[in-house]
N, C-alpha and C. Protein backbone atom coordinates (compact mmCIF):
# COMPACT_ATOMS: atom_id res chain seq x y z
N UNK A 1 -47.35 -54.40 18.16
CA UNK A 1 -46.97 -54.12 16.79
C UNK A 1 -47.07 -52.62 16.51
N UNK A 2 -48.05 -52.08 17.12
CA UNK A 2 -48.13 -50.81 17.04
C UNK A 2 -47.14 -50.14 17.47
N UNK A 3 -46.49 -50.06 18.65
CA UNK A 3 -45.92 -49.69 19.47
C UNK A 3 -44.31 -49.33 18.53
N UNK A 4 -44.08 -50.93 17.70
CA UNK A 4 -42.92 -51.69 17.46
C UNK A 4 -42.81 -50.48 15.82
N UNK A 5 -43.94 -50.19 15.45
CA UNK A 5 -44.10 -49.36 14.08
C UNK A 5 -44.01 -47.67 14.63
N UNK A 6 -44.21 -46.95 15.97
CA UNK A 6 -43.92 -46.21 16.09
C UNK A 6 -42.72 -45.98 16.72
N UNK A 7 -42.04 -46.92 16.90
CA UNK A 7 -40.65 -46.74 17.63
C UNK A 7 -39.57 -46.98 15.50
N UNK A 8 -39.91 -47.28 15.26
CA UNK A 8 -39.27 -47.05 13.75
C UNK A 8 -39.60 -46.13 13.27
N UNK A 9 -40.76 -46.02 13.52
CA UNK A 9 -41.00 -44.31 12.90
C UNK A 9 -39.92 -43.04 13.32
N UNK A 10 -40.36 -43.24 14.75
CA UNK A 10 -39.09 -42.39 15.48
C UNK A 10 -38.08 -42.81 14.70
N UNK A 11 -37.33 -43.70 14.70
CA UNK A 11 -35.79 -43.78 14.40
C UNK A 11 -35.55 -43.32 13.31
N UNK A 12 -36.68 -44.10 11.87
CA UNK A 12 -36.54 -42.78 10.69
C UNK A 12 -36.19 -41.63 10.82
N UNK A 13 -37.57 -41.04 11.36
CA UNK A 13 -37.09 -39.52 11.57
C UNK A 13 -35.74 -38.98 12.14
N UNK A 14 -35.63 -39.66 12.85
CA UNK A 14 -33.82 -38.94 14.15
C UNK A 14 -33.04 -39.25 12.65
N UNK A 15 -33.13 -41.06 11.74
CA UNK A 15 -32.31 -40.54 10.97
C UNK A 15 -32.44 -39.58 9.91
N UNK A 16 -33.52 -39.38 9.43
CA UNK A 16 -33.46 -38.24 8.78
C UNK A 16 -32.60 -37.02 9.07
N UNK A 17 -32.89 -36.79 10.22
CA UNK A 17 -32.66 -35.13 11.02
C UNK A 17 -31.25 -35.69 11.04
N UNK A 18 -30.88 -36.74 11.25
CA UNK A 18 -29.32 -36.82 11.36
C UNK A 18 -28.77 -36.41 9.71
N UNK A 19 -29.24 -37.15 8.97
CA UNK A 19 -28.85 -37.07 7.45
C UNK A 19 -28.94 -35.55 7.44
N UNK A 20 -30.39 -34.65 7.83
CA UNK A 20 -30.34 -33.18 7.24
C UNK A 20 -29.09 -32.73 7.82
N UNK A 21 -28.86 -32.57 9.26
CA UNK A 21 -28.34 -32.06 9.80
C UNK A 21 -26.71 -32.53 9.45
N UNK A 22 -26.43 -33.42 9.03
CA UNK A 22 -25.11 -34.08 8.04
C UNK A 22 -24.74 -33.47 6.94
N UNK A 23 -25.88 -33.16 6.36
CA UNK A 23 -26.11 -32.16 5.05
C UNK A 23 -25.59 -30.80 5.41
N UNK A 24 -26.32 -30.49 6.27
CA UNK A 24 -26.15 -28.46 6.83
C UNK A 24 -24.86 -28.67 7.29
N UNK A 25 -24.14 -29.72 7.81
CA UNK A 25 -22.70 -29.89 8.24
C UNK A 25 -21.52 -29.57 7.28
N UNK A 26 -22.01 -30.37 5.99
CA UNK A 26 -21.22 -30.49 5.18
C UNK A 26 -21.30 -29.26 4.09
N UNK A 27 -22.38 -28.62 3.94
CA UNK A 27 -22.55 -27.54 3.48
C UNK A 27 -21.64 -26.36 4.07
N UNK A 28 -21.27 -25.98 5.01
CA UNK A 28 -21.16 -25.07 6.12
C UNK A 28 -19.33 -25.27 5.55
N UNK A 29 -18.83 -26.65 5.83
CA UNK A 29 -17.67 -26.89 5.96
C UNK A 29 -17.68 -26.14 4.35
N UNK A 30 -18.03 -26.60 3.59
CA UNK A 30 -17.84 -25.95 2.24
C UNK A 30 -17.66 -24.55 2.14
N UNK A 31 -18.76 -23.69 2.50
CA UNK A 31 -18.85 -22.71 3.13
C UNK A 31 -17.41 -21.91 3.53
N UNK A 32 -16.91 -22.36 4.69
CA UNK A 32 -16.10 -22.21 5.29
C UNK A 32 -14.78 -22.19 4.47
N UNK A 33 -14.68 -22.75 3.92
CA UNK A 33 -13.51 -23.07 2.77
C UNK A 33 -13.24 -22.63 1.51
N UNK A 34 -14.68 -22.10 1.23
CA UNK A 34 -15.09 -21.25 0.06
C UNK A 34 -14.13 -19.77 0.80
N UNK A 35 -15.06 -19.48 2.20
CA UNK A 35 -14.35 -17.97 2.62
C UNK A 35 -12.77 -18.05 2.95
N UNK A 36 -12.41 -19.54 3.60
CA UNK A 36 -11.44 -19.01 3.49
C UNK A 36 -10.29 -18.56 2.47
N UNK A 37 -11.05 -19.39 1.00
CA UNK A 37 -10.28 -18.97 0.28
C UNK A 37 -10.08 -18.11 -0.35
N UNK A 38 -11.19 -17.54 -0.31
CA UNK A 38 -11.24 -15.72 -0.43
C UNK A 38 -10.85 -15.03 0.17
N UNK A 39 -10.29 -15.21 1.81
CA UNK A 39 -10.29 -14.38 2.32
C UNK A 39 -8.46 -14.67 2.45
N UNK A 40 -7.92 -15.83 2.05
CA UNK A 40 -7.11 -15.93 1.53
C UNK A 40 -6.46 -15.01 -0.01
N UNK A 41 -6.83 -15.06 -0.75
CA UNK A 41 -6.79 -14.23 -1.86
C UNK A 41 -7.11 -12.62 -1.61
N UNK A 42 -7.80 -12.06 -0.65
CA UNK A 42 -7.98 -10.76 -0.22
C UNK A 42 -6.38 -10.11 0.39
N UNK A 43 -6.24 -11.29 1.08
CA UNK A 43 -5.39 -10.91 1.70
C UNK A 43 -4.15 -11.06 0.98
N UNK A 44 -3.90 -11.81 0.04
CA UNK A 44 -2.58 -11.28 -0.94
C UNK A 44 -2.99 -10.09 -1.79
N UNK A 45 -3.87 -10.06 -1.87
CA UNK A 45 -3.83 -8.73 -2.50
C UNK A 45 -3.53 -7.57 -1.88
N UNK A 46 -4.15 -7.36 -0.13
CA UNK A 46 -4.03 -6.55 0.02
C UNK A 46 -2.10 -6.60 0.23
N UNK A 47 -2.00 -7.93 0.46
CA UNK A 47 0.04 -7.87 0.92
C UNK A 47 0.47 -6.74 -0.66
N UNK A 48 0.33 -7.15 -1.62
CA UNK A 48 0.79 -6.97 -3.07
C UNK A 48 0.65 -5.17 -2.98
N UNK A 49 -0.97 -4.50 -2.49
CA UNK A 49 -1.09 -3.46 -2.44
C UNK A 49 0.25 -2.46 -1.81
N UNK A 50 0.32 -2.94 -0.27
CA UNK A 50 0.97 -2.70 0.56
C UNK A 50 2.31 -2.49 -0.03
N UNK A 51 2.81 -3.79 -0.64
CA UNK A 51 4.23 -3.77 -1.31
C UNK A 51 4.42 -2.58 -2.31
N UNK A 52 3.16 -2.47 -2.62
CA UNK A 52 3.30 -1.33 -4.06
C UNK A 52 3.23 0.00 -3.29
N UNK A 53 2.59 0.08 -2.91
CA UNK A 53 2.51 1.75 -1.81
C UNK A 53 3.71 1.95 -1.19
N UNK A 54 4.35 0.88 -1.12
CA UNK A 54 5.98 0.79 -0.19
C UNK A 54 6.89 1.72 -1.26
N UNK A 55 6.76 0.65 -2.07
CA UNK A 55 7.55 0.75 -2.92
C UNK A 55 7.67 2.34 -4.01
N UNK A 56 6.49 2.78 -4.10
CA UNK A 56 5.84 3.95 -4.83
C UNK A 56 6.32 4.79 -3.64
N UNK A 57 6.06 4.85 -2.49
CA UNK A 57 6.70 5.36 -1.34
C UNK A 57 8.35 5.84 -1.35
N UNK A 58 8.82 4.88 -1.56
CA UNK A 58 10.73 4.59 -1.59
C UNK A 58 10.89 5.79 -3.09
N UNK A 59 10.31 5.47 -4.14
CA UNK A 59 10.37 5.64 -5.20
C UNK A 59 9.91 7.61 -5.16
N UNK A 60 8.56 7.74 -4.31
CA UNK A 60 9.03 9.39 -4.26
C UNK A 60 9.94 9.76 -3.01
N UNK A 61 10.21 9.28 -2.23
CA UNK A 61 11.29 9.77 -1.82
C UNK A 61 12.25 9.74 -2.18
N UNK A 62 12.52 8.83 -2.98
CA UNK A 62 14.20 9.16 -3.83
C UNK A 62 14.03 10.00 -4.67
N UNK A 63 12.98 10.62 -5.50
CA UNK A 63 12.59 11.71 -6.21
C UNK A 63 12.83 12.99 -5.52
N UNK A 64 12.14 13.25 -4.70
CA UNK A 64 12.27 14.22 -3.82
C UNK A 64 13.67 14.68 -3.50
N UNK A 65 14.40 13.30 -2.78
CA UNK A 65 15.79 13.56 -2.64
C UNK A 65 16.71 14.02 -3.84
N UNK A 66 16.24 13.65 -4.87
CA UNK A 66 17.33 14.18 -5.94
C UNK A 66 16.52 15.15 -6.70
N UNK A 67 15.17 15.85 -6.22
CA UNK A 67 14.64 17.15 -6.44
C UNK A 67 15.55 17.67 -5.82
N UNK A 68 15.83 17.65 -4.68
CA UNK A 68 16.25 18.71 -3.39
C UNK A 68 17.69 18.84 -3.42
N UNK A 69 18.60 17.33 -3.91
CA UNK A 69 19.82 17.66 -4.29
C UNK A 69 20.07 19.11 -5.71
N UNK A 70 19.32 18.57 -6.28
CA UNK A 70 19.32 19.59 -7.61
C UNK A 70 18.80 20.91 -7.68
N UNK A 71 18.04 21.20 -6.51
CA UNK A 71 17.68 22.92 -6.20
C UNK A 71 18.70 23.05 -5.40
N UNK A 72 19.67 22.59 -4.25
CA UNK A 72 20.35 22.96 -3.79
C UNK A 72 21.89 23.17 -4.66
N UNK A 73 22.36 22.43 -5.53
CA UNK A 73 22.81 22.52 -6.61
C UNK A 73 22.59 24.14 -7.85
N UNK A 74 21.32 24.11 -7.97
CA UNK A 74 21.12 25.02 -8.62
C UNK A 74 21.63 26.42 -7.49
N UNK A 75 20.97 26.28 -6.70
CA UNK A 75 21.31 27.40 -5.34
C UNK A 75 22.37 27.73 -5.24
N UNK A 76 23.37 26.88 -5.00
CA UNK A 76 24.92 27.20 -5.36
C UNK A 76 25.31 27.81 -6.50
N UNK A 77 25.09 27.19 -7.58
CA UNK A 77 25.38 27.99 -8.60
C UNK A 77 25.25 29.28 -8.66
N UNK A 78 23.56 29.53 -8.39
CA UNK A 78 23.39 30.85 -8.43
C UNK A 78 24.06 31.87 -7.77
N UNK A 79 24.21 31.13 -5.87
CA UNK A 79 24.93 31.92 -5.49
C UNK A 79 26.72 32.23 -5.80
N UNK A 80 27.00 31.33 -6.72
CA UNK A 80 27.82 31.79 -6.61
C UNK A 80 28.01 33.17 -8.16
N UNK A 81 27.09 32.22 -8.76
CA UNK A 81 27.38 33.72 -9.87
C UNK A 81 26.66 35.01 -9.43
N UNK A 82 25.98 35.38 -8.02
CA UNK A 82 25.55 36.28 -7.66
C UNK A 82 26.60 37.29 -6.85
N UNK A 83 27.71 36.60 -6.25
CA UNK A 83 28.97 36.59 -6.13
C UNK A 83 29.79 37.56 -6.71
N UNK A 84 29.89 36.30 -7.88
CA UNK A 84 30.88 36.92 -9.12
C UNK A 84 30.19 38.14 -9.60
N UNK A 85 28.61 38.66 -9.92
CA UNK A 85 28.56 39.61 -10.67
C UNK A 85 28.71 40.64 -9.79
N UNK A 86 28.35 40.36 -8.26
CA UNK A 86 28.92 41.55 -7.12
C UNK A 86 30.08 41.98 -6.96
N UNK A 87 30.92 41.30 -7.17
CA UNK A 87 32.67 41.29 -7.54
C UNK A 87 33.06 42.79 -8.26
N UNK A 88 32.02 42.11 -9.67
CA UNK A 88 32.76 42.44 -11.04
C UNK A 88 31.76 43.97 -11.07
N UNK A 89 30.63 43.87 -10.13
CA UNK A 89 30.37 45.29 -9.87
C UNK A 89 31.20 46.15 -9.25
N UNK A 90 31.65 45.72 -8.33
CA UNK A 90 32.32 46.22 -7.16
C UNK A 90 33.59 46.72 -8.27
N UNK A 91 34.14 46.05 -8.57
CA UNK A 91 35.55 46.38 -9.01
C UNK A 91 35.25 47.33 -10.68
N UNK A 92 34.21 46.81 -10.98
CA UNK A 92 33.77 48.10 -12.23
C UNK A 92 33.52 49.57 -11.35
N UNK A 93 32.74 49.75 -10.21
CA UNK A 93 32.83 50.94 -9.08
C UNK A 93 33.92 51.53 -9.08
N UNK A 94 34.89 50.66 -8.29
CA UNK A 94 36.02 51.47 -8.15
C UNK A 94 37.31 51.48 -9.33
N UNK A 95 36.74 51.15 -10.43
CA UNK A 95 37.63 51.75 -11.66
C UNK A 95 37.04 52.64 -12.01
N UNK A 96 35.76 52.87 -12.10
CA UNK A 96 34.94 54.01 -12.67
C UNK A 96 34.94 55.32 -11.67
N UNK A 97 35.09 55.21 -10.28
CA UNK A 97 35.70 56.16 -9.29
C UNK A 97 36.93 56.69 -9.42
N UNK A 98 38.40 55.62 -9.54
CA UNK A 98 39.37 55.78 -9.64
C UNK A 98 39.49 56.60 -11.29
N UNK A 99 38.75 56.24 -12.33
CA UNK A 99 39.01 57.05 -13.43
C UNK A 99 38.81 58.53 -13.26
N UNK A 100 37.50 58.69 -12.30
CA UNK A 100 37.02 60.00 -12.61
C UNK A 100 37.88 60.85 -11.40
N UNK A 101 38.73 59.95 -10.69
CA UNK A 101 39.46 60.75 -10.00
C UNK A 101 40.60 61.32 -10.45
C-alpha cells in the first residue's frame, strides 16, 4: 500500500510538471504571437517610412531638376542680353569713332 501511494504520488507530480510545463508552453506560444505581431506592425511601418523617403526623394529631385532648368534658363537670358548690350556697345564705338572722324 505504501509502495501503491508513492507510485501516485509520483504520477501527481509528473502530472503537475506536465500541466506547469503546458502552462510555460502556452504562455510562450502567446508570447510568440504577441512579437510577431509587433514585429509585424514594425515592419509596415518601417515599409510606409521607406515609401515616404522614396517618394520625398523623387519629389527633390524633380525640384532640383526644375531648379536647374530655370538657372539655366535664366543663364541664357542673361547671356544673351550680355550679347546684345556688347553689340549695342560695339556699334555705339564705332559711331562715336566714325563721328569724330
Amino acid at each position: 500500500a505504501a509502495e501503491l501511494a508513492s507510485y501516485q504520488q509520483q504520477q501527481l507530480s509528473a502530472v503537475e510538471d506536465m500541466k506547469r510545463a503546458l502552462a510555460d508552453l502556452t504562455n510562450l506560444k502567446q508570447e510568440k504571437a504577441d512579437l510577431e505581431e509587433k514585429y509585424s506592425g514594425v515592419k509596415g511601418e518601417l515599409s510606409a517610412c521607406i515609401a515616404r523617403e522614396s517618394a520625398l526623394k523623387m519629389q527633390m529631385e524633380e525640384s532640383v531638376g526644375k531648379l536647374d532648368a530655370e538657372a539655366a534658363n535664366q543663364y541664357r537670358a542673361l547671356s544673351s542680353q550680355i550679347q546684345q548690350l556688347t553689340s549695342a556697345a560695339e556699334t555705339a564705338k564705332q559711331e562715336e569713332q566714325r563721328v569724330s572722324n
